[in-house]
PDB file of N, CA and C in Angstrom:
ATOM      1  N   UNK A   1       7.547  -1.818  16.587  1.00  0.00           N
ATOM      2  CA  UNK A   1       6.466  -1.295  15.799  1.00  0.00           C
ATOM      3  C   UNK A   1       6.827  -1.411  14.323  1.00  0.00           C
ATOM      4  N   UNK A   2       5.967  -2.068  13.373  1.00  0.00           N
ATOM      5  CA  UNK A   2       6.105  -1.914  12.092  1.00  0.00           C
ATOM      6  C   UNK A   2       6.315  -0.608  11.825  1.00  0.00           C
ATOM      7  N   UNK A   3       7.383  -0.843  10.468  1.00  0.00           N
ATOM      8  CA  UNK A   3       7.492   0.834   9.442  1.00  0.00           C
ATOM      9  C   UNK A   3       5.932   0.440   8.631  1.00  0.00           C
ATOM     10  N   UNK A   4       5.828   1.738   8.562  1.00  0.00           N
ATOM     11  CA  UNK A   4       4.575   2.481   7.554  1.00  0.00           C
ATOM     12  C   UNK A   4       5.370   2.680   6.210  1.00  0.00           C
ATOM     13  N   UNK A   5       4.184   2.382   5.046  1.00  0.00           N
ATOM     14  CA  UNK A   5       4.825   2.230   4.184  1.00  0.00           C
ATOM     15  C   UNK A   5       4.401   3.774   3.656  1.00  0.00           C
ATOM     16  N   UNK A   6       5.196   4.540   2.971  1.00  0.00           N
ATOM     17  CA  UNK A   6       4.638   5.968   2.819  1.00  0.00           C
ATOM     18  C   UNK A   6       3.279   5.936   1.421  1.00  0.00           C
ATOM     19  N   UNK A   7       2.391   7.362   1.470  1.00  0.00           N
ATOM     20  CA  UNK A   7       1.537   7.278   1.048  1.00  0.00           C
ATOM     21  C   UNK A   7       1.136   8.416   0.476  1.00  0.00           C
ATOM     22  N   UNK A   8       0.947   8.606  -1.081  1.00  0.00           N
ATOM     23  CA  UNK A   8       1.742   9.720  -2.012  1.00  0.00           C
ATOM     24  C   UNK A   8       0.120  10.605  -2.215  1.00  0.00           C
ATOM     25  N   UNK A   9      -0.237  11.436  -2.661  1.00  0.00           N
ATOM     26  CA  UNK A   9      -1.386  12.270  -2.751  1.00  0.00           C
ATOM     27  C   UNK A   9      -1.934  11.101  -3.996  1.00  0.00           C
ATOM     28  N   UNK A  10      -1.289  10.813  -4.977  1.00  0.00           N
ATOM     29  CA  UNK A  10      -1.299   9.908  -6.287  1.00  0.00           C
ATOM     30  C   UNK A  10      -2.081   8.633  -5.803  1.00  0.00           C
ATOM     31  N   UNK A  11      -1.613   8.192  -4.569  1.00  0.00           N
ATOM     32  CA  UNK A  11      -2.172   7.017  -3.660  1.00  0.00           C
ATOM     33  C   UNK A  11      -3.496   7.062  -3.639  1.00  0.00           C
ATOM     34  N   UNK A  12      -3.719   8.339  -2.884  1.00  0.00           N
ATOM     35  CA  UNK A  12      -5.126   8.355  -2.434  1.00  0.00           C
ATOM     36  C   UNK A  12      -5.713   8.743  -3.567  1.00  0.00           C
ATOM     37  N   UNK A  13      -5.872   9.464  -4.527  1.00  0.00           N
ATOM     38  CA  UNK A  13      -6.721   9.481  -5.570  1.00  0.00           C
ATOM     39  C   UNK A  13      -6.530   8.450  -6.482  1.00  0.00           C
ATOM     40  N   UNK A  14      -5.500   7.342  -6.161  1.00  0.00           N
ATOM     41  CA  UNK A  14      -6.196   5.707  -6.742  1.00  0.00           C
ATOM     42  C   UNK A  14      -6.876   5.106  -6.239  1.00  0.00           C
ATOM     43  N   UNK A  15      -6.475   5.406  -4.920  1.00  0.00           N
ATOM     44  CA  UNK A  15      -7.840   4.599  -4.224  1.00  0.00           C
ATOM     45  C   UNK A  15      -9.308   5.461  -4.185  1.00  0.00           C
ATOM     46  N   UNK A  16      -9.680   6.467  -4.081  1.00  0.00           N
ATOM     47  CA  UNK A  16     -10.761   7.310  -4.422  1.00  0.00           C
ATOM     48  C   UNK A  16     -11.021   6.380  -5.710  1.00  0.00           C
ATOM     49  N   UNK A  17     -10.638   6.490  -6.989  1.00  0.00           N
ATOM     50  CA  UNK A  17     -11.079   6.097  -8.060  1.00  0.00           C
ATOM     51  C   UNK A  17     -11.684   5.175  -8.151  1.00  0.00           C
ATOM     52  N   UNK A  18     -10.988   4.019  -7.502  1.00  0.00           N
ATOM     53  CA  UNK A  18     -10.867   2.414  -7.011  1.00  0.00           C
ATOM     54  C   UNK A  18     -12.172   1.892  -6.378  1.00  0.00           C
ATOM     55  N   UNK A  19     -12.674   2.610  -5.264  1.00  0.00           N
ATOM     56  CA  UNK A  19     -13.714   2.639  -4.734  1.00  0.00           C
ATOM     57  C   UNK A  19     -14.869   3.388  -5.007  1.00  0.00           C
ATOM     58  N   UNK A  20     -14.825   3.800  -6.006  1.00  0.00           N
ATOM     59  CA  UNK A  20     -15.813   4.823  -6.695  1.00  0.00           C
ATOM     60  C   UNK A  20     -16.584   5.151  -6.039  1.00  0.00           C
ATOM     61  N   UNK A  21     -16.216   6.501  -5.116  1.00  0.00           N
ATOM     62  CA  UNK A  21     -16.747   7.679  -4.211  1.00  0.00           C
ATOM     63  C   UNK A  21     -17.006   8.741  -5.576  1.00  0.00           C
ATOM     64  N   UNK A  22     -18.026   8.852  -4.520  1.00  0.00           N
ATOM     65  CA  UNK A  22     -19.132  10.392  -5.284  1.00  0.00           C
ATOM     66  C   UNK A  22     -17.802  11.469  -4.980  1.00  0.00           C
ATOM     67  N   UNK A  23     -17.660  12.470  -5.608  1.00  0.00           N
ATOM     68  CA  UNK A  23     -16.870  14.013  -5.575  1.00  0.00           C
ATOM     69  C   UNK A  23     -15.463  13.595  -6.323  1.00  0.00           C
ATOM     70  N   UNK A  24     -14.786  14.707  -6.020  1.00  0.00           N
ATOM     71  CA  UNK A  24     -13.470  14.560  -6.827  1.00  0.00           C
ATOM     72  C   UNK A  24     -12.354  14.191  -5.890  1.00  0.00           C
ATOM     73  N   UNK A  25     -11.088  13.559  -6.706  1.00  0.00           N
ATOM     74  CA  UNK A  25      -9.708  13.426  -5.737  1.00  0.00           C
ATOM     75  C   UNK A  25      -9.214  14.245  -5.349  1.00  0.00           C
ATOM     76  N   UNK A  26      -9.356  15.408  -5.551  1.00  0.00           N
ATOM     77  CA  UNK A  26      -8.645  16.497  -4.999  1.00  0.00           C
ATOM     78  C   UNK A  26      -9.630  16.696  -3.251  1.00  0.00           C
ATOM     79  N   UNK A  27     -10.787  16.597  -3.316  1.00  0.00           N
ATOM     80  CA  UNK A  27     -12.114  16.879  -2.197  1.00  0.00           C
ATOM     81  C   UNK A  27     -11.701  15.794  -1.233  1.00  0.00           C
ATOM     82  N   UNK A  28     -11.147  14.230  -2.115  1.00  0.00           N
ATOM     83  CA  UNK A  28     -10.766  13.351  -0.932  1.00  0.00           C
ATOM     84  C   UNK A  28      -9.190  14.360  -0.385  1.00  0.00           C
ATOM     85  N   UNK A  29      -8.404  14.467  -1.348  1.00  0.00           N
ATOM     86  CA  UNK A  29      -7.483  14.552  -0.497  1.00  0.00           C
ATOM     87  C   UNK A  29      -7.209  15.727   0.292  1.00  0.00           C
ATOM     88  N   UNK A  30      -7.533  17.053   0.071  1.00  0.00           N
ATOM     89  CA  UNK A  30      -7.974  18.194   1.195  1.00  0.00           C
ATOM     90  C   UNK A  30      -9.073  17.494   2.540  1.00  0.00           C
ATOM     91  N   UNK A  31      -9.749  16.539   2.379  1.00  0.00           N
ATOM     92  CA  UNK A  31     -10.843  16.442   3.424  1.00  0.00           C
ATOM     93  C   UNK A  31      -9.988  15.269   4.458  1.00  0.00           C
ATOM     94  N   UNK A  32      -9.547  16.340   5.782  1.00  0.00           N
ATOM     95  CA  UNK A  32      -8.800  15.512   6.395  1.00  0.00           C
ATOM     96  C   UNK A  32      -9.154  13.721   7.104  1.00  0.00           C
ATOM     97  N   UNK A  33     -10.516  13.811   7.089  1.00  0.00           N
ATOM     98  CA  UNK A  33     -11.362  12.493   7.737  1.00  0.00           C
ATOM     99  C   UNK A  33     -11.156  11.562   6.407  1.00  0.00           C
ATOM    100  N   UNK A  34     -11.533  12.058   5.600  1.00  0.00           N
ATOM    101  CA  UNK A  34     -11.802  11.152   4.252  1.00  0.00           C
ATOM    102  C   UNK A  34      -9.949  10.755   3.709  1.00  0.00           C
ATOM    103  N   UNK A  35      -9.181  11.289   4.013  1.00  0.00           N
ATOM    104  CA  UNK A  35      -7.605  11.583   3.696  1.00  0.00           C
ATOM    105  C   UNK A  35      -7.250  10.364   4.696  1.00  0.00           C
ATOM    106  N   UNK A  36      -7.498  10.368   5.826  1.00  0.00           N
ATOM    107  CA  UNK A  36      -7.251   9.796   6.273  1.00  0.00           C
ATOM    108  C   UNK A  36      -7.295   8.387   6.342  1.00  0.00           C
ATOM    109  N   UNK A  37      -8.867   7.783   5.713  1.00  0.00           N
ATOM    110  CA  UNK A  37      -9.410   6.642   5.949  1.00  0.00           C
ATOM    111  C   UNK A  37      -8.594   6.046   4.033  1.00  0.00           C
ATOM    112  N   UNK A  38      -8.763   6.634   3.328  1.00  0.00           N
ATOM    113  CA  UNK A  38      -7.907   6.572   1.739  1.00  0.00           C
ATOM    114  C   UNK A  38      -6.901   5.988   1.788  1.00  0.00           C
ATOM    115  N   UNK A  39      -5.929   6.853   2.984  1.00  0.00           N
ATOM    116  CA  UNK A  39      -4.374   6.453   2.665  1.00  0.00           C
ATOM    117  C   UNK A  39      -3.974   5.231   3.667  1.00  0.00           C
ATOM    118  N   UNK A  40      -5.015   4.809   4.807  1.00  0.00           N
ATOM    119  CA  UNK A  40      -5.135   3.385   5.214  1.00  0.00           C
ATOM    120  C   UNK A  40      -5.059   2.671   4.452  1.00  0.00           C
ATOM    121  N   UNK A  41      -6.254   2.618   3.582  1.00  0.00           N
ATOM    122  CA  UNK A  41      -6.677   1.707   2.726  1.00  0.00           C
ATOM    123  C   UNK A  41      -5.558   1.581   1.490  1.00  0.00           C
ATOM    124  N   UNK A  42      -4.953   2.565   0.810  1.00  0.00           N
ATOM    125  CA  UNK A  42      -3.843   2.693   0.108  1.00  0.00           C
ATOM    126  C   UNK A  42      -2.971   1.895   0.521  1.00  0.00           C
ATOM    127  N   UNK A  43      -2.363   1.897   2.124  1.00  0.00           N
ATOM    128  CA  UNK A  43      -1.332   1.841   2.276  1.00  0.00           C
ATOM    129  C   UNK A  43      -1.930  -0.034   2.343  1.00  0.00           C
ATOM    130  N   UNK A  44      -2.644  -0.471   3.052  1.00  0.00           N
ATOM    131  CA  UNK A  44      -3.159  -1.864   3.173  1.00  0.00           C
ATOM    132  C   UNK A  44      -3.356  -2.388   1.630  1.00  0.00           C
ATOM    133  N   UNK A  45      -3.109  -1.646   0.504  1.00  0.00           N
ATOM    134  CA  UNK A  45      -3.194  -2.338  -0.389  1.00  0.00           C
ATOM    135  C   UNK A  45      -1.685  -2.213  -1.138  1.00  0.00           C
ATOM    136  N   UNK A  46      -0.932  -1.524  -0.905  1.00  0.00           N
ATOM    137  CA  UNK A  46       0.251  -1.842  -1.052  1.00  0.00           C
ATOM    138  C   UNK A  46       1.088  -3.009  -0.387  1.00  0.00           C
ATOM    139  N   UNK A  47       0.431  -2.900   0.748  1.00  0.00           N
ATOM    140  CA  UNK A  47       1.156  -3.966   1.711  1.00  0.00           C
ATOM    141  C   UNK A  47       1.694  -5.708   1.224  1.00  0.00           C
ATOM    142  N   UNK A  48      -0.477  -5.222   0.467  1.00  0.00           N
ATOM    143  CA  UNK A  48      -0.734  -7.107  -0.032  1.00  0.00           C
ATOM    144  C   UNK A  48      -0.305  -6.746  -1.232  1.00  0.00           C
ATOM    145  N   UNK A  49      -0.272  -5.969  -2.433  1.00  0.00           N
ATOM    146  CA  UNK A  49       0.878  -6.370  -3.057  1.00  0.00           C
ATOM    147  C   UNK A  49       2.337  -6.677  -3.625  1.00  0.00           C
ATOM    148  N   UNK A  50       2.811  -6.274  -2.106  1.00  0.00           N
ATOM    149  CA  UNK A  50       4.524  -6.548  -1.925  1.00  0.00           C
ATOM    150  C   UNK A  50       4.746  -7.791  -2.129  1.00  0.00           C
ATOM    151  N   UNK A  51       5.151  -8.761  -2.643  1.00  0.00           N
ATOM    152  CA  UNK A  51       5.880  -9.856  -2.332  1.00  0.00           C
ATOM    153  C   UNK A  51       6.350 -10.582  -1.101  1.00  0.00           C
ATOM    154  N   UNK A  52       5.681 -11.710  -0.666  1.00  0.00           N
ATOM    155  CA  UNK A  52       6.525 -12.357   0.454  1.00  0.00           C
ATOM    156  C   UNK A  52       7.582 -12.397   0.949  1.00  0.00           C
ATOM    157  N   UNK A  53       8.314 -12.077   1.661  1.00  0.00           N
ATOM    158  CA  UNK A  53       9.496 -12.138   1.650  1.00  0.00           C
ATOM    159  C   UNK A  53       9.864 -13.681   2.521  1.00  0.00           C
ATOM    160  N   UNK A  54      10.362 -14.783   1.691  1.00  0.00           N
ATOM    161  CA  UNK A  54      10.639 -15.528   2.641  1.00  0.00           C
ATOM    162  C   UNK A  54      11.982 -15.653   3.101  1.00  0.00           C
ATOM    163  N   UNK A  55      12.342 -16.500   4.294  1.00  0.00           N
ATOM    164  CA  UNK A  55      13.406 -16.467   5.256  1.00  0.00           C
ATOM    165  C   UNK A  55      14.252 -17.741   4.570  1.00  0.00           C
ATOM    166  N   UNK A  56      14.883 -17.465   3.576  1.00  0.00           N
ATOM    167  CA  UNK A  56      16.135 -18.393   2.997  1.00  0.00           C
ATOM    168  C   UNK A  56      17.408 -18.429   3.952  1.00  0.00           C
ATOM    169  N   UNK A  57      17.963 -19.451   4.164  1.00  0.00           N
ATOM    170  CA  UNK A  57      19.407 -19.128   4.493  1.00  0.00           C
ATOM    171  C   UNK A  57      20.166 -19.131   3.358  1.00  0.00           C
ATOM    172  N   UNK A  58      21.486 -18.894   4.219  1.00  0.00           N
ATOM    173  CA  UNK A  58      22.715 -18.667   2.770  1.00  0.00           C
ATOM    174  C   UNK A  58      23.085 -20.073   2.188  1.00  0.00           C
ATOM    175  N   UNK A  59      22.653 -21.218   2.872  1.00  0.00           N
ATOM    176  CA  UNK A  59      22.901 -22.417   2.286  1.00  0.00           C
ATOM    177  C   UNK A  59      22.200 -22.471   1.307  1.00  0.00           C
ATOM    178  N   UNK A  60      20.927 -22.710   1.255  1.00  0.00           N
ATOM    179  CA  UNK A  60      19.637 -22.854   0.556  1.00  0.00           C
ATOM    180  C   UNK A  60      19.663 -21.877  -1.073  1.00  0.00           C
ATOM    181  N   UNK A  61      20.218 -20.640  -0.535  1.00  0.00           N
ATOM    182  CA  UNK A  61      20.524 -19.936  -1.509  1.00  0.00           C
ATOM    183  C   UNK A  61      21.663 -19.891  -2.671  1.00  0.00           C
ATOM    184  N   UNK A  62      22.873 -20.451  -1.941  1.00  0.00           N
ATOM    185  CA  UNK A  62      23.832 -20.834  -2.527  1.00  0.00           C
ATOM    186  C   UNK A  62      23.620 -21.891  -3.180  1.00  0.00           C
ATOM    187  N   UNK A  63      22.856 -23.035  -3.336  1.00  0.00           N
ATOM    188  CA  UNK A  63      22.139 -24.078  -3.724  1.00  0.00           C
ATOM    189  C   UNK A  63      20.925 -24.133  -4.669  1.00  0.00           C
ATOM    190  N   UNK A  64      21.009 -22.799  -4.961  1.00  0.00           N
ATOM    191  CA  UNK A  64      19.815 -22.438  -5.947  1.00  0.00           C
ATOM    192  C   UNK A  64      18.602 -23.145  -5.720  1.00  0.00           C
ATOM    193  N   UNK A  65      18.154 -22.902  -4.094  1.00  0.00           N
ATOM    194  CA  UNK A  65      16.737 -23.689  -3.680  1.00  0.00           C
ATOM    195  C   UNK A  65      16.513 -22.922  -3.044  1.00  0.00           C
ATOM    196  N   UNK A  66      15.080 -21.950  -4.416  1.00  0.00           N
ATOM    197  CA  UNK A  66      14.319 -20.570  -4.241  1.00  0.00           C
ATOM    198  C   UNK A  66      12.845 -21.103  -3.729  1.00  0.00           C
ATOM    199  N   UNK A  67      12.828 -22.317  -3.893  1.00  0.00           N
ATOM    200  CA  UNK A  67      11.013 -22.355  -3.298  1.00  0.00           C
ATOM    201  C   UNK A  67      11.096 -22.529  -1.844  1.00  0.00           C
TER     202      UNK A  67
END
């Protein structure tokens, strides 16, 4: 099973903002349905902006051949 990437109260009232929902960030993040569907979406947007990680070996690397 994939790790979950964790997901900060700060999270969800960027994404509240982000998606410009009617009420306040504090209303998303007390409202457990709406909390919930936020810090998905939070966490799915952290995901895509992590960096690729690609699969170098130690040759390739030692060889300074990063693409």
């Amino acid at each position: 099973m994939a790790t979950r990437i964790p997901v900060t109260d700060a999270d969800i009232a960027r994404e509240h903002r982000l998606r410009h929902l009617r009420g306040s960030a504090v209303d998303a993040i007390t409202n457990p349905a709406l909390r919930i569907c936020l810090a998905n979406c939070a966490e799915l947007r952290k995901k895509r902006a992590l960096p690729e990680q690609s699969a170098l070996d130690g040759k390739s690397l030692a060889a300074g051949e990063t693409e």
